[in-house]
Protein backbone atom coordinates (compact mmCIF):
# COMPACT_ATOMS: atom_id res chain seq x y z
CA UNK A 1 0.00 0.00 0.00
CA UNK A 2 1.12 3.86 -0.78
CA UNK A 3 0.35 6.30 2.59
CA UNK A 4 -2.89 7.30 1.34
CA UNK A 5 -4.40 3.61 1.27
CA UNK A 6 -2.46 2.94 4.23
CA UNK A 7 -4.27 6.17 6.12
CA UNK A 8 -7.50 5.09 5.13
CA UNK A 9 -6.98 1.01 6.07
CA UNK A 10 -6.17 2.30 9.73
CA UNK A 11 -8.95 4.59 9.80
CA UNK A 12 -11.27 1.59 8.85
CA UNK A 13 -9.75 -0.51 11.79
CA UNK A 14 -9.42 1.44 14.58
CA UNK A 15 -12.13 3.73 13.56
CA UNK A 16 -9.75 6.99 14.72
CA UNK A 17 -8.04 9.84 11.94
CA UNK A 18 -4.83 9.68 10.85
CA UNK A 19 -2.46 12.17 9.63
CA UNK A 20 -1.08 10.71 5.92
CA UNK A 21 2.10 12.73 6.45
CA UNK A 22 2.80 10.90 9.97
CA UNK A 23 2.14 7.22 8.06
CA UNK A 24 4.41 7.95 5.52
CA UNK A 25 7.12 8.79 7.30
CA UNK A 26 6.24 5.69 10.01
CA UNK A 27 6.37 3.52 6.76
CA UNK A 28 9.64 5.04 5.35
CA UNK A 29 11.00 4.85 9.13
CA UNK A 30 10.06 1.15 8.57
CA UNK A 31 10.63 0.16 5.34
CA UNK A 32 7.49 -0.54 4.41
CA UNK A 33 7.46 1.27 0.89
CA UNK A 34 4.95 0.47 -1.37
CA UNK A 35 5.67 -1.39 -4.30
CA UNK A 36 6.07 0.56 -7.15
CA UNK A 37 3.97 -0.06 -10.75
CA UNK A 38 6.54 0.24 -13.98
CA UNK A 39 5.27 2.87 -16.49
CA UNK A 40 3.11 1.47 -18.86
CA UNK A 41 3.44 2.24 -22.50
CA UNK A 42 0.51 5.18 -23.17
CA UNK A 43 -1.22 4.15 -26.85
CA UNK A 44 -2.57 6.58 -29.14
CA UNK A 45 -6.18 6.74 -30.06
CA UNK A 46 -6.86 4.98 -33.71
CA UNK A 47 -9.53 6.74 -36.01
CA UNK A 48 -10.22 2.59 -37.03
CA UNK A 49 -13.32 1.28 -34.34
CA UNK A 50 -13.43 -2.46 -34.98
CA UNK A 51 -17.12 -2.38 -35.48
CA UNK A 52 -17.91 -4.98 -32.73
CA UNK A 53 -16.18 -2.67 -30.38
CA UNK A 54 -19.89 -1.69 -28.31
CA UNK A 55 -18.01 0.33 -25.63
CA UNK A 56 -15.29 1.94 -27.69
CA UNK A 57 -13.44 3.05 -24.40
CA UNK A 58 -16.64 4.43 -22.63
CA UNK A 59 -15.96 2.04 -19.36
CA UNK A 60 -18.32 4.17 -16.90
CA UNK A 61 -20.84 1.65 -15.61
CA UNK A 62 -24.58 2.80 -13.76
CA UNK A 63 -25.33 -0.44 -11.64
CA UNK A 64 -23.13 -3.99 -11.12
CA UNK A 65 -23.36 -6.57 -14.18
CA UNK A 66 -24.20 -3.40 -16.51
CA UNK A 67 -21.05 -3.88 -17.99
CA UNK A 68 -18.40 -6.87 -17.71
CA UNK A 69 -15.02 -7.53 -19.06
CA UNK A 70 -12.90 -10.30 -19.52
CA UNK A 71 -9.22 -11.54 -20.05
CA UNK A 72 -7.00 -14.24 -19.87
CA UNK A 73 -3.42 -13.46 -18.66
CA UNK A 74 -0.18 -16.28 -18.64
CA UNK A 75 2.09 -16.66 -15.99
CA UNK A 76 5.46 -19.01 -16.08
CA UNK A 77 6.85 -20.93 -13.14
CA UNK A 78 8.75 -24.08 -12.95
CA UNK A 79 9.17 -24.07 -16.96
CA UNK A 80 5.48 -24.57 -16.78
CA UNK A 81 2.49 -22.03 -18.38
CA UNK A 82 -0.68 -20.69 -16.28
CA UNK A 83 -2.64 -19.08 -17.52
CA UNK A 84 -5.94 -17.16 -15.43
CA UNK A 85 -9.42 -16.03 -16.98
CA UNK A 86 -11.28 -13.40 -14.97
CA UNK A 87 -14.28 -11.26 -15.57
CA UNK A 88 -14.41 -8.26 -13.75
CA UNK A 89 -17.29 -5.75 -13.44
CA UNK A 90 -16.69 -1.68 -14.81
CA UNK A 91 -18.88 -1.00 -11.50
CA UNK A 92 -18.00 -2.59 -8.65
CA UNK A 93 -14.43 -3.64 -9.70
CA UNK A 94 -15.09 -7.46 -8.31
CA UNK A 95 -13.61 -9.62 -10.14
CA UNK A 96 -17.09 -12.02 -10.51
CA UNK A 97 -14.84 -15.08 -12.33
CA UNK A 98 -11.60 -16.64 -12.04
CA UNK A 99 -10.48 -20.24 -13.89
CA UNK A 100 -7.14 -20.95 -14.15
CA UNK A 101 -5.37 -23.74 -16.57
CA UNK A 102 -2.54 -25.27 -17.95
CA UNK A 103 -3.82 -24.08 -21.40
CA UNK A 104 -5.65 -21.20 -22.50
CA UNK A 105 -8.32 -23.38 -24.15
CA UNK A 106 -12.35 -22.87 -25.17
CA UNK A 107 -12.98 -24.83 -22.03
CA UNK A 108 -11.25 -22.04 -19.98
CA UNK A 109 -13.05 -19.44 -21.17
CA UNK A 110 -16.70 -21.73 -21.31
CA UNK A 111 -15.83 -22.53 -17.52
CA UNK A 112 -15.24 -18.50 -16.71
CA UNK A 113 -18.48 -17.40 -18.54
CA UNK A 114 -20.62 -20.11 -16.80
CA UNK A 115 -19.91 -18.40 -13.54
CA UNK A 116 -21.70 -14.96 -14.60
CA UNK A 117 -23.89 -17.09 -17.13
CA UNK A 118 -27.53 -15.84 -15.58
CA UNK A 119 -26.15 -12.81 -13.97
CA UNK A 120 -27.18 -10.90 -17.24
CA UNK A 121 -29.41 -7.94 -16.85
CA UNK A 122 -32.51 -7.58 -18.64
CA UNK A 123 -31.03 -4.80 -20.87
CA UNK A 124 -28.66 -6.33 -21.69
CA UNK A 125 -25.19 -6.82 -20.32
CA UNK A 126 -22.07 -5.55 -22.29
CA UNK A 127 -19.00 -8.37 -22.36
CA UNK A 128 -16.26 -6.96 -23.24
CA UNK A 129 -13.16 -9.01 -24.83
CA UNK A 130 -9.92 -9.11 -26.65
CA UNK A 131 -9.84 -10.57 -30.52
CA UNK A 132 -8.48 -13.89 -28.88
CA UNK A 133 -9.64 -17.35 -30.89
CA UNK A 134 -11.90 -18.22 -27.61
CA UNK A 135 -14.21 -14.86 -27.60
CA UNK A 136 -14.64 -15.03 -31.68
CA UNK A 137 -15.22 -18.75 -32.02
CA UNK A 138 -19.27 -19.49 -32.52
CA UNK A 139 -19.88 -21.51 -29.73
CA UNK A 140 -18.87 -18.87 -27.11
CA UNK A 141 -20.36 -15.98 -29.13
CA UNK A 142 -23.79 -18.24 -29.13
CA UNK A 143 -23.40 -18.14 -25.60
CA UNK A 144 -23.09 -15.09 -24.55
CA UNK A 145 -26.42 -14.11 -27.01
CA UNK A 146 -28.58 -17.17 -25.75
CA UNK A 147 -27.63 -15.59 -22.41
CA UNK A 148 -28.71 -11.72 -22.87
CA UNK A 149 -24.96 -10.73 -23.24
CA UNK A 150 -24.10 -7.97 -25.60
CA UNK A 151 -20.80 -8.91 -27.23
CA UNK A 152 -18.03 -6.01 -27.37
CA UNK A 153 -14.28 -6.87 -28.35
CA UNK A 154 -11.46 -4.85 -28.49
CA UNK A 155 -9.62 -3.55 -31.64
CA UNK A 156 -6.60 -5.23 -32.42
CA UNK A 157 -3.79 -4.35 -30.98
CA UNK A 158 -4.99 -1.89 -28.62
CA UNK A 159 -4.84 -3.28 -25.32
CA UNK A 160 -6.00 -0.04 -23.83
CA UNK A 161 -9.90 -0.80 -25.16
CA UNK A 162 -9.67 -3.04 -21.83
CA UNK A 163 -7.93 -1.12 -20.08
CA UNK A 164 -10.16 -2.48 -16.78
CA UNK A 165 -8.82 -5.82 -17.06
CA UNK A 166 -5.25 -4.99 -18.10
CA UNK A 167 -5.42 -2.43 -15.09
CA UNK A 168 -6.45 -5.57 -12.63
CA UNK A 169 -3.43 -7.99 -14.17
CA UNK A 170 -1.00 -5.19 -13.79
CA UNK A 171 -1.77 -4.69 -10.54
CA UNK A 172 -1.76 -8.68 -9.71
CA UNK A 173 1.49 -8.71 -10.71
CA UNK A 174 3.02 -5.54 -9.55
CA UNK A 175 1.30 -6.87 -5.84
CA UNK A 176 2.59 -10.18 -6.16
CA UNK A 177 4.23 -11.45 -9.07
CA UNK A 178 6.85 -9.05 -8.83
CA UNK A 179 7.12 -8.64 -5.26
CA UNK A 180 10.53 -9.56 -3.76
CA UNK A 181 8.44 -10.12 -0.23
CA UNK A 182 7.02 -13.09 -1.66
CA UNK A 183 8.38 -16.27 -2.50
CA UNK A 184 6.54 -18.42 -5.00
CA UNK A 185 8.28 -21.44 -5.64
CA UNK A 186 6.32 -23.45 -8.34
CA UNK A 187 3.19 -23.23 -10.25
CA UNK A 188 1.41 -24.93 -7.57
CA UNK A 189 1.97 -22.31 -5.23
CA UNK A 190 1.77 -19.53 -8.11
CA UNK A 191 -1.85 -21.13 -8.30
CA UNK A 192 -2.95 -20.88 -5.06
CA UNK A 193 -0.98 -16.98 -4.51
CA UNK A 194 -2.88 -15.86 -7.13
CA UNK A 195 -5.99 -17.32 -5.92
CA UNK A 196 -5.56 -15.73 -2.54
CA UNK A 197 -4.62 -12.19 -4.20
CA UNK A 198 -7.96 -12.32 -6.28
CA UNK A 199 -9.73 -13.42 -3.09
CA UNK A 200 -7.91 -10.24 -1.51
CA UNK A 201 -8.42 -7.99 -4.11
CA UNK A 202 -12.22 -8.76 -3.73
CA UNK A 203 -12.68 -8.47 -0.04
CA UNK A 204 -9.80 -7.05 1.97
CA UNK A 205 -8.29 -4.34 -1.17
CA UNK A 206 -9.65 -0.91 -0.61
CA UNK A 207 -9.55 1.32 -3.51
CA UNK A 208 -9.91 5.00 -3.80
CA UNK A 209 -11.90 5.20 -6.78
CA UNK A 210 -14.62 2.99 -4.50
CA UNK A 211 -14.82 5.34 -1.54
CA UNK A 212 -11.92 3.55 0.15
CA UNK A 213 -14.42 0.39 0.24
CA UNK A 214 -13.26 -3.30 -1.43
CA UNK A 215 -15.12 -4.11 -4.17
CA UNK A 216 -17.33 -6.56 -2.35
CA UNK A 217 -18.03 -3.98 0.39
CA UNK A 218 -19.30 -1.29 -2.75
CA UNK A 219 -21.32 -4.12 -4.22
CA UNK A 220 -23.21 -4.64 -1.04
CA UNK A 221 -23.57 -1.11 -0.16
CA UNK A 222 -25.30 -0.65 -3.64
CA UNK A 223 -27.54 -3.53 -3.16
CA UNK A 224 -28.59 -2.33 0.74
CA UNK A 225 -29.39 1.05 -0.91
CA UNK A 226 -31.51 -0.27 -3.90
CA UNK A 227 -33.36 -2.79 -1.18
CA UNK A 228 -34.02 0.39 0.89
CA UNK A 229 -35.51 2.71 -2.01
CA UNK A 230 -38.17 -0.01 -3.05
């Protein structure tokens, strides 16, 4: 965590202010220095729109499950491939789905999907994707429409049109991957690490653009305040 996050986690437990300036310098005292992100590579906005590209950017989202997106990211360990599938919603930032495989096969992505499969809203929910074989092949594509999904992909080569999911593996790995604190020593325990994280990220990771609340705690709070208004 940076000082700010850091402030607002002790606020949450011990229910008491905090001055930021007084944690940072307790944490550089310490050594407990956040990890740092590396710069990522800013790309330019192309006047090509694939045509299937629904959201074209616009990643504001009014109420949870109005608009998803999904990714699959590899990971190497032990001269062995992982590779994770997640869905994450533009709302409340939880990541709803997470499979993780050997191979980054139809079956992965069939096996992520099913998890948000009736979660759809009656709009319509957007699902957002890469160009990847698995999101353009028939079967999933039938899928998503027999299940009230709205199909959006990415242009290609422009991993900034999903940016949300890119955003959530960067961070993953900044967290953990390429954290010197932690020692993963082989793709079983790279398995269950990231497993954990996700699980963390969910309940226990406060983020500003949330309030300082986890994702899980903003998803609740939402549905508390729609039960209340009807």
């Amino acid at each position: 965590m940076g000082s700010e996050r850091m402030t607002h986690e002790y606020e949450r437990i011990y229910n008491k202010k905090y001055n930021h300036k007084r944690i940072a310098r307790l944490m550089k005292k310490y050594g407990l220095t956040s990890v740092v992100r590396p710069k990522q590579r800013r790309y330019g906005i192309s006047k090509t729109v694939f045509s299937r590209n629904k959201l074209n950017r616009n990643f504001e989202a009014s109420s949870p499950y109005d608009k998803l997106a999904t990714d699959i990211s590899e990971f190497k360990k032990s001269g062995k491939k992982v590779y994770v599938s997640i869905i994450k919603d533009f709302y409340t930032k939880v990541i709803e789905a997470v499979e993780v495989s050997y191979s980054p096969s139809m079956k992965l992505v069939i096996d992520t999907i099913n998890q948000v499969k009736n979660k759809a809203i009656e709009e319509g929910t957007f699902f957002h994707s890469d160009q990847g074989f698995q999101y353009t092949h028939p079967i999933v594509q039938k899928i998503l429409k027999d299940n009230n999904f709205l199909q959006s992909m990415s242009r290609k080569g422009k991993p900034i049109d999903n940016s949300p999911t890119e955003s959530f593996f960067s961070t993953l790995k900044t967290e953990l991957i390429y954290n010197k604190k932690i020692q993963i020593e082989n793709d079983k325990k790279l398995i269950q690490e990231i497993i954990d994280y996700i699980y963390y990220y969910n309940n226990d990771r406060i983020q500003k653009s949330l309030r300082y609340l986890t994702p899980i705690e903003f998803k609740d709070k939402y549905q508390k305040e729609q039960n209340n208004s009807n």
